[in-house]
Protein backbone atom coordinates (compact mmCIF):
# COMPACT_ATOMS: atom_id res chain seq x y z
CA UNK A 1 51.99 106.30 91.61
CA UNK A 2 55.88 106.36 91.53
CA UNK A 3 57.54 107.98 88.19
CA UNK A 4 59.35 104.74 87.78
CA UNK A 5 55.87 102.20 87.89
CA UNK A 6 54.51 104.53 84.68
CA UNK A 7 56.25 103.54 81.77
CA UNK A 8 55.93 99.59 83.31
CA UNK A 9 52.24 100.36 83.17
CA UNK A 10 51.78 101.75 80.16
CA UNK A 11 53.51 98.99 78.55
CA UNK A 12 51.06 96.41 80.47
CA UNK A 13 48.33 98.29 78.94
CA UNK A 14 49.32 99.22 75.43
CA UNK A 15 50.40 94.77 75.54
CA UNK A 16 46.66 94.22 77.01
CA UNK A 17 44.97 96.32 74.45
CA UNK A 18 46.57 94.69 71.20
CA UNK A 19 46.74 90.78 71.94
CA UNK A 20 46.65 90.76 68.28
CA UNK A 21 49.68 92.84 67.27
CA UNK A 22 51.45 91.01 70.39
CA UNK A 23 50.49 87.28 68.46
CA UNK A 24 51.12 88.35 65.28
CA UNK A 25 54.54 89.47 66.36
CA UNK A 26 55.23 86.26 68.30
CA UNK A 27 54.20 84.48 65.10
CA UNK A 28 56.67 86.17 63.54
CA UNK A 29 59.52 85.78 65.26
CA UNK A 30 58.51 82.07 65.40
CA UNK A 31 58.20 81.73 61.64
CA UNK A 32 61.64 84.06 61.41
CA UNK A 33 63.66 81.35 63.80
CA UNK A 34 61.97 78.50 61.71
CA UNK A 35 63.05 79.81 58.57
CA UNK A 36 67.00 80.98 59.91
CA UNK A 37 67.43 77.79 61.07
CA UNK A 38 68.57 76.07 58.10
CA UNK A 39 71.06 79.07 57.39
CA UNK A 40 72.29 79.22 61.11
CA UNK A 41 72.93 75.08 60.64
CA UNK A 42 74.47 75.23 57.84
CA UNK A 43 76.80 78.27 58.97
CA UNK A 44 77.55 76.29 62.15
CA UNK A 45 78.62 73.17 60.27
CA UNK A 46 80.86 74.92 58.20
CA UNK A 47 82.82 75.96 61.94
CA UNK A 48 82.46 72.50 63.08
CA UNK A 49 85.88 70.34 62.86
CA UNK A 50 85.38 66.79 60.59
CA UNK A 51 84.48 64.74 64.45
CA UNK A 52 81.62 66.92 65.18
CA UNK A 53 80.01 66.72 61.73
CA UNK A 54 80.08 63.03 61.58
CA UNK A 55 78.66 62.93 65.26
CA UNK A 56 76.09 60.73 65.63
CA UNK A 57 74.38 63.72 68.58
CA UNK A 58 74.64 66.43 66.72
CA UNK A 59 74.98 69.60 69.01
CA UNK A 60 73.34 73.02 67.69
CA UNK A 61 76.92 74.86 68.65
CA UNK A 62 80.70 74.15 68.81
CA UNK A 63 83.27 74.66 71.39
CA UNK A 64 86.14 74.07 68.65
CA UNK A 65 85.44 76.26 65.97
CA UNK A 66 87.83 75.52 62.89
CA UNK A 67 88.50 77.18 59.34
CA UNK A 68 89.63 73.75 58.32
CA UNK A 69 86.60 73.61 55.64
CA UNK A 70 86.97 76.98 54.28
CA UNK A 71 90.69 76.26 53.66
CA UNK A 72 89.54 72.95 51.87
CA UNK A 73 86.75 75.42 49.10
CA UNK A 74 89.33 78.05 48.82
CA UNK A 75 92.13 75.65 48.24
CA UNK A 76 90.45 74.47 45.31
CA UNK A 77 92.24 75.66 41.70
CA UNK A 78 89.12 76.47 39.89
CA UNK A 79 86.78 77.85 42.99
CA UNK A 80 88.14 81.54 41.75
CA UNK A 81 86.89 80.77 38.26
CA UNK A 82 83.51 79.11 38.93
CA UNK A 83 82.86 82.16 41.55
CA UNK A 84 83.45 84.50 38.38
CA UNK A 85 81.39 82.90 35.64
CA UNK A 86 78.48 82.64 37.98
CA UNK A 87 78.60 86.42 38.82
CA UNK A 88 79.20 87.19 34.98
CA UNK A 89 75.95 84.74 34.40
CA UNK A 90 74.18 86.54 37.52
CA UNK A 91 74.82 90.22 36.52
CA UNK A 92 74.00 89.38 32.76
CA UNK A 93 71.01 88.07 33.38
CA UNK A 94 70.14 90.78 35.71
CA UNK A 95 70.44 93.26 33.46
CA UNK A 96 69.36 91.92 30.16
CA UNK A 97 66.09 90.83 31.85
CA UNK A 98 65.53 94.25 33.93
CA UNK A 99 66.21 96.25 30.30
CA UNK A 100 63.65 94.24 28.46
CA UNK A 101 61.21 93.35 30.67
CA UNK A 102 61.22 97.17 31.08
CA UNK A 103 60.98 97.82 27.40
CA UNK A 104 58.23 94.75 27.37
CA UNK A 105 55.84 96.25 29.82
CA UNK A 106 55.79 99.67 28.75
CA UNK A 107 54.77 98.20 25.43
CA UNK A 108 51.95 96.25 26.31
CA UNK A 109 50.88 98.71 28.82
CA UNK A 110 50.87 102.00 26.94
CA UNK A 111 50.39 100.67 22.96
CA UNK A 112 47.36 99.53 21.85
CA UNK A 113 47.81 96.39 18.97
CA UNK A 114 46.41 93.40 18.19
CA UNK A 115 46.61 90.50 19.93
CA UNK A 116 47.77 92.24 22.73
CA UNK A 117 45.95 89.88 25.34
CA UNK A 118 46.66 86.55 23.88
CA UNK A 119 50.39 87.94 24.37
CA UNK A 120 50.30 88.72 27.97
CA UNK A 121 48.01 84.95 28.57
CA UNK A 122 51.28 83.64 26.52
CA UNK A 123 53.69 85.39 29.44
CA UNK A 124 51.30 83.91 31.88
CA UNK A 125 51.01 80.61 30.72
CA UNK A 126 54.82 80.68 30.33
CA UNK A 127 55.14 80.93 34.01
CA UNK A 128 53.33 77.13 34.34
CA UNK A 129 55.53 75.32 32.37
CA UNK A 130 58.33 73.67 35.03
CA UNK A 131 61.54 74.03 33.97
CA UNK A 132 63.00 70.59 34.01
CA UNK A 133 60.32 69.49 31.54
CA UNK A 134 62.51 72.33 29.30
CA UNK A 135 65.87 71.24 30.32
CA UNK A 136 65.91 68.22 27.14
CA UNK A 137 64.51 70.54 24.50
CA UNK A 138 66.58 73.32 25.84
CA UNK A 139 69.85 71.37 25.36
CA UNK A 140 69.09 70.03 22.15
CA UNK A 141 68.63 73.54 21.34
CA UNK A 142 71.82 74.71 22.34
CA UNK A 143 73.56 71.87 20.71
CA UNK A 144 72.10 73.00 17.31
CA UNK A 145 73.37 76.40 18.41
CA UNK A 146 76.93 75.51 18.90
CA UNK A 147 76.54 76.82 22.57
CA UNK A 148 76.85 74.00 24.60
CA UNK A 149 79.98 74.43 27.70
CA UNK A 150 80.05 78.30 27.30
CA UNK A 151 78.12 80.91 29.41
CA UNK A 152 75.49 81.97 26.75
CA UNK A 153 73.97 78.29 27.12
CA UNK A 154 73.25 79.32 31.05
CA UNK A 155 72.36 83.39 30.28
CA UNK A 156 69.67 82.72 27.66
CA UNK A 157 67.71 80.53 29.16
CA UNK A 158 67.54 82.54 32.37
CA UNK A 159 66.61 85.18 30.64
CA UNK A 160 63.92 83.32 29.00
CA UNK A 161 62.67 82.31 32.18
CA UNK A 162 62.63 85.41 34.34
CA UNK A 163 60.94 88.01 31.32
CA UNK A 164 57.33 86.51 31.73
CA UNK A 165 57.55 86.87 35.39
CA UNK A 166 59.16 90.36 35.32
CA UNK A 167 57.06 91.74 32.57
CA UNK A 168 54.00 90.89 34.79
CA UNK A 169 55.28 92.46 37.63
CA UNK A 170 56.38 95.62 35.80
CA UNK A 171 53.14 96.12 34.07
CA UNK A 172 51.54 97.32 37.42
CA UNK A 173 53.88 100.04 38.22
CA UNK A 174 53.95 101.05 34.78
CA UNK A 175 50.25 101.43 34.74
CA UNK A 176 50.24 103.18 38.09
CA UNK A 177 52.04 105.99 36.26
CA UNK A 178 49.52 108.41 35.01
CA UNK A 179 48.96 109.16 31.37
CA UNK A 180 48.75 112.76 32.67
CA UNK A 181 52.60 112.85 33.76
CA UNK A 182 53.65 111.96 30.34
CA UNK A 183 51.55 114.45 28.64
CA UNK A 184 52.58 117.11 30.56
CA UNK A 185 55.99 115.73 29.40
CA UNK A 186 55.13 115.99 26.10
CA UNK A 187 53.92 119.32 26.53
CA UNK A 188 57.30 119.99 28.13
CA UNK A 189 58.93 118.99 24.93
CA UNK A 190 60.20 116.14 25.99
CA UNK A 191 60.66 112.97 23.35
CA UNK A 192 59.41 110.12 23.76
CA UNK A 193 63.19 108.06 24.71
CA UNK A 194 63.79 111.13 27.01
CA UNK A 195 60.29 110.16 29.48
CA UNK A 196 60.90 106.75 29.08
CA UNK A 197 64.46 107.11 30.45
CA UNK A 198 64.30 109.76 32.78
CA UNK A 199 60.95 110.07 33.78
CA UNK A 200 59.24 106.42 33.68
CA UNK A 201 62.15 104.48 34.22
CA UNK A 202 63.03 106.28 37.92
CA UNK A 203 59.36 105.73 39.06
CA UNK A 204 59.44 102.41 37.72
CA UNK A 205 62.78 101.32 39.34
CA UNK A 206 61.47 99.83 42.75
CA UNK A 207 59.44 96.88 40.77
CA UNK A 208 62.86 96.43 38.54
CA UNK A 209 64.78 96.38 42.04
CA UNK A 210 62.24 93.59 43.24
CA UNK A 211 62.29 91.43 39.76
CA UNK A 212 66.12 92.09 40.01
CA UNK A 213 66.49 89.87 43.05
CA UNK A 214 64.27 87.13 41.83
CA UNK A 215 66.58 86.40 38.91
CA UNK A 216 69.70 86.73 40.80
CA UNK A 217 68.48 84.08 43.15
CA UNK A 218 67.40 82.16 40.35
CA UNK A 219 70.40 82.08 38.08
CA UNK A 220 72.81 82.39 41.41
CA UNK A 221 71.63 79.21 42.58
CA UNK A 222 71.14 77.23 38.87
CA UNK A 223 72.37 73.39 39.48
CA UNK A 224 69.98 72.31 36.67
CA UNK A 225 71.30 74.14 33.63
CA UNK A 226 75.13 74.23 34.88
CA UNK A 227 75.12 70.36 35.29
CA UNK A 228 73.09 69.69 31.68
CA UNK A 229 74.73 72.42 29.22
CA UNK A 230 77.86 72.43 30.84
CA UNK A 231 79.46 68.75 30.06
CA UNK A 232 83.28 68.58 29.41
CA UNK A 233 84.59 71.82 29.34
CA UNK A 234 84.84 72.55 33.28
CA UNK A 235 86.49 75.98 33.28
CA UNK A 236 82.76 77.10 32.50
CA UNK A 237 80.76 75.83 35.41
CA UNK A 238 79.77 77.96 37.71
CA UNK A 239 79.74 78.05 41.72
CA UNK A 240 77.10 75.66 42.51
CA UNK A 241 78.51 73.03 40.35
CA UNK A 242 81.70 73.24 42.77
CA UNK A 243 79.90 71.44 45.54
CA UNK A 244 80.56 68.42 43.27
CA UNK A 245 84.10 68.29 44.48
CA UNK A 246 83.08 67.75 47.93
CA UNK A 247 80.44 65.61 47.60
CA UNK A 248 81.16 62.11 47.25
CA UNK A 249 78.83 59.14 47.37
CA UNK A 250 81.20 56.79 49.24
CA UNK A 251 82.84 59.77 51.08
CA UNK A 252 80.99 63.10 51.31
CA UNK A 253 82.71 66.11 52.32
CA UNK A 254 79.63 67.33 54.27
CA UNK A 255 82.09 70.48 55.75
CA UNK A 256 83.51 71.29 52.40
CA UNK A 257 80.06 71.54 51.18
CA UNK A 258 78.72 73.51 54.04
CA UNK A 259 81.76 75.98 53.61
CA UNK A 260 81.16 76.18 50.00
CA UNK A 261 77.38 76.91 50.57
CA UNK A 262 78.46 79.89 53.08
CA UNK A 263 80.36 81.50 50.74
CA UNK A 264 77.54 81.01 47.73
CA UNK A 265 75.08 82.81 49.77
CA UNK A 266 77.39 86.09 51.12
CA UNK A 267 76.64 87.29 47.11
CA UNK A 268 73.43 86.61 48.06
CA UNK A 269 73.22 88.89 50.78
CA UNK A 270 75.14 91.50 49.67
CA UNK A 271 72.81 91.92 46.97
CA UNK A 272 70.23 91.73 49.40
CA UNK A 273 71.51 94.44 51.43
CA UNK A 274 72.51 97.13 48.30
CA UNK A 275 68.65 96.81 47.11
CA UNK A 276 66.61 96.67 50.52
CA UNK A 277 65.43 99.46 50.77
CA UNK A 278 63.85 99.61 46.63
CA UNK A 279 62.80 95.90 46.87
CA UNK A 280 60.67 96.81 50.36
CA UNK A 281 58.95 99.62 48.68
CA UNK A 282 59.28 97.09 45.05
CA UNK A 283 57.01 94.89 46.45
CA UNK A 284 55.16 97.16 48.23
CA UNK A 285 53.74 99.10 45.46
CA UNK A 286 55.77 102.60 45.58
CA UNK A 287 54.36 103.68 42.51
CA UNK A 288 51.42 106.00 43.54
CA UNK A 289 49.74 109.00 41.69
């Protein structure tokens, strides 16, 4: 057999052995392409010129790319500002819930005190209730606050939201760090602020990585509480309240809000791309003893 027919028949063979791995991977890439989709329409229709859009045979590509729809977001006087309160609401949210859902979990996984249980059944059952049968009580709340049209009425409710689901998560990798480590840490003379900051909290960091993205997303992407607490004063909304200005029920801007979806979701990915590597091993378990 010819040097140049072995590596074509070792790949028949290892492919012949593992039909599995070989339709799992198909799968895959099947499910990847189904899920893409959306984003690769909704990319493509922000590059499509007005006539395509309105088409009545849409085409899944363009020959006329345009930046006509970008220009229209961007042109926009208060785009700048709703791009900033939403990352002020995103990255305030991020870390007030990391910080306490940190605090939270170490507490009910390494104290003993009553009632204990019925608290973390209270995080759990938290996690059932939908949020938009929350959304009245929530903004009478705020009212009586005095907090309606700023940014606290949209940061402390997400953080509400996302502690029952982060202290969950971060009671498992605080539990898979053994007792023994902070003994010996104790031994060490080390206080108890010093392991929980520089010992527990490092281990720990890959589940607050992982929790980290689902608020993000979460509070990134909020339509429900922007639209509700946010009523007259406008220089308060955030970014998904701007594809209000292109959509128009007798005239929809369906490029404008295409263009202004693009340019929500870069964030998105960026954040994505910073944290991939803790949120793989985050939801993975890296913990380990």
């Amino acid at each position: 057999m010819s040097q140049d027919r072995k590596p074509r028949v070792n790949l028949v063979r290892r492919f012949v052995r593992r039909p599995g791995r070989l339709a799992a991977e198909t799968a895959a890439l099947l499910i990847a392409a189904v899920v893409a989709f959306p984003l690769y329409w909704m990319v493509l229709s922000a590059f499509k010129p007005a006539g395509e859009i309105e088409s009545s045979a849409p085409r899944p590509w363009t020959l006329a790319p345009t930046l006509d729809s970008f220009r229209r977001v961007f042109g926009q006087q208060e785009f700048g500002r709703y791009f900033l309160n939403s990352l002020v609401v995103a990255v305030a949210v991020v870390v007030a819930s990391a910080l306490i859902a940190f605090l939270a979990a170490t507490a009910v996984t390494r104290f003993r005190f009553r009632m204990r249980t019925t608290l973390l059944i209270m995080f759990l059952v938290a996690q059932m209730v939908p949020v938009e049968a929350l959304t009245i009580p929530l903004f009478f709340l705020m009212r009586d606050f005095g907090q309606l049209n700023t940014l606290w009425s949209l940061i402390l409710p997400h953080i509400a939201f996302s502690l029952p689901f982060a202290i969950w998560m971060l009671r498992g990798f605080v539990k898979a760090v053994p007792e023994a480590l902070e003994e010996a840490a104790y031994i060490d003379g080390a206080s108890r602020a010093r392991f929980l900051w520089q010992i527990l909290f490092p281990l720990v960091l890959p589940g607050l990585v992982a929790t980290s993205v689902f608020s993000f997303i979460s509070t990134w992407n909020d339509f429900l509480f922007a639209k509700s607490f946010i009523i007259s004063d406008i220089s308060q909304s955030t970014l998904p309240m701007a594809l209000l200005v292109f959509y128009k029920p007798d005239e929809p801007d369906w490029g404008g809000v295409m263009a202004a979806s693009t340019v929500m979701t870069i964030p998105v990915l960026v954040f994505f791309v910073l944290v991939q590597r803790r949120l793989v091993s985050g939801l993975g378990g890296a913990v380990k003893d």
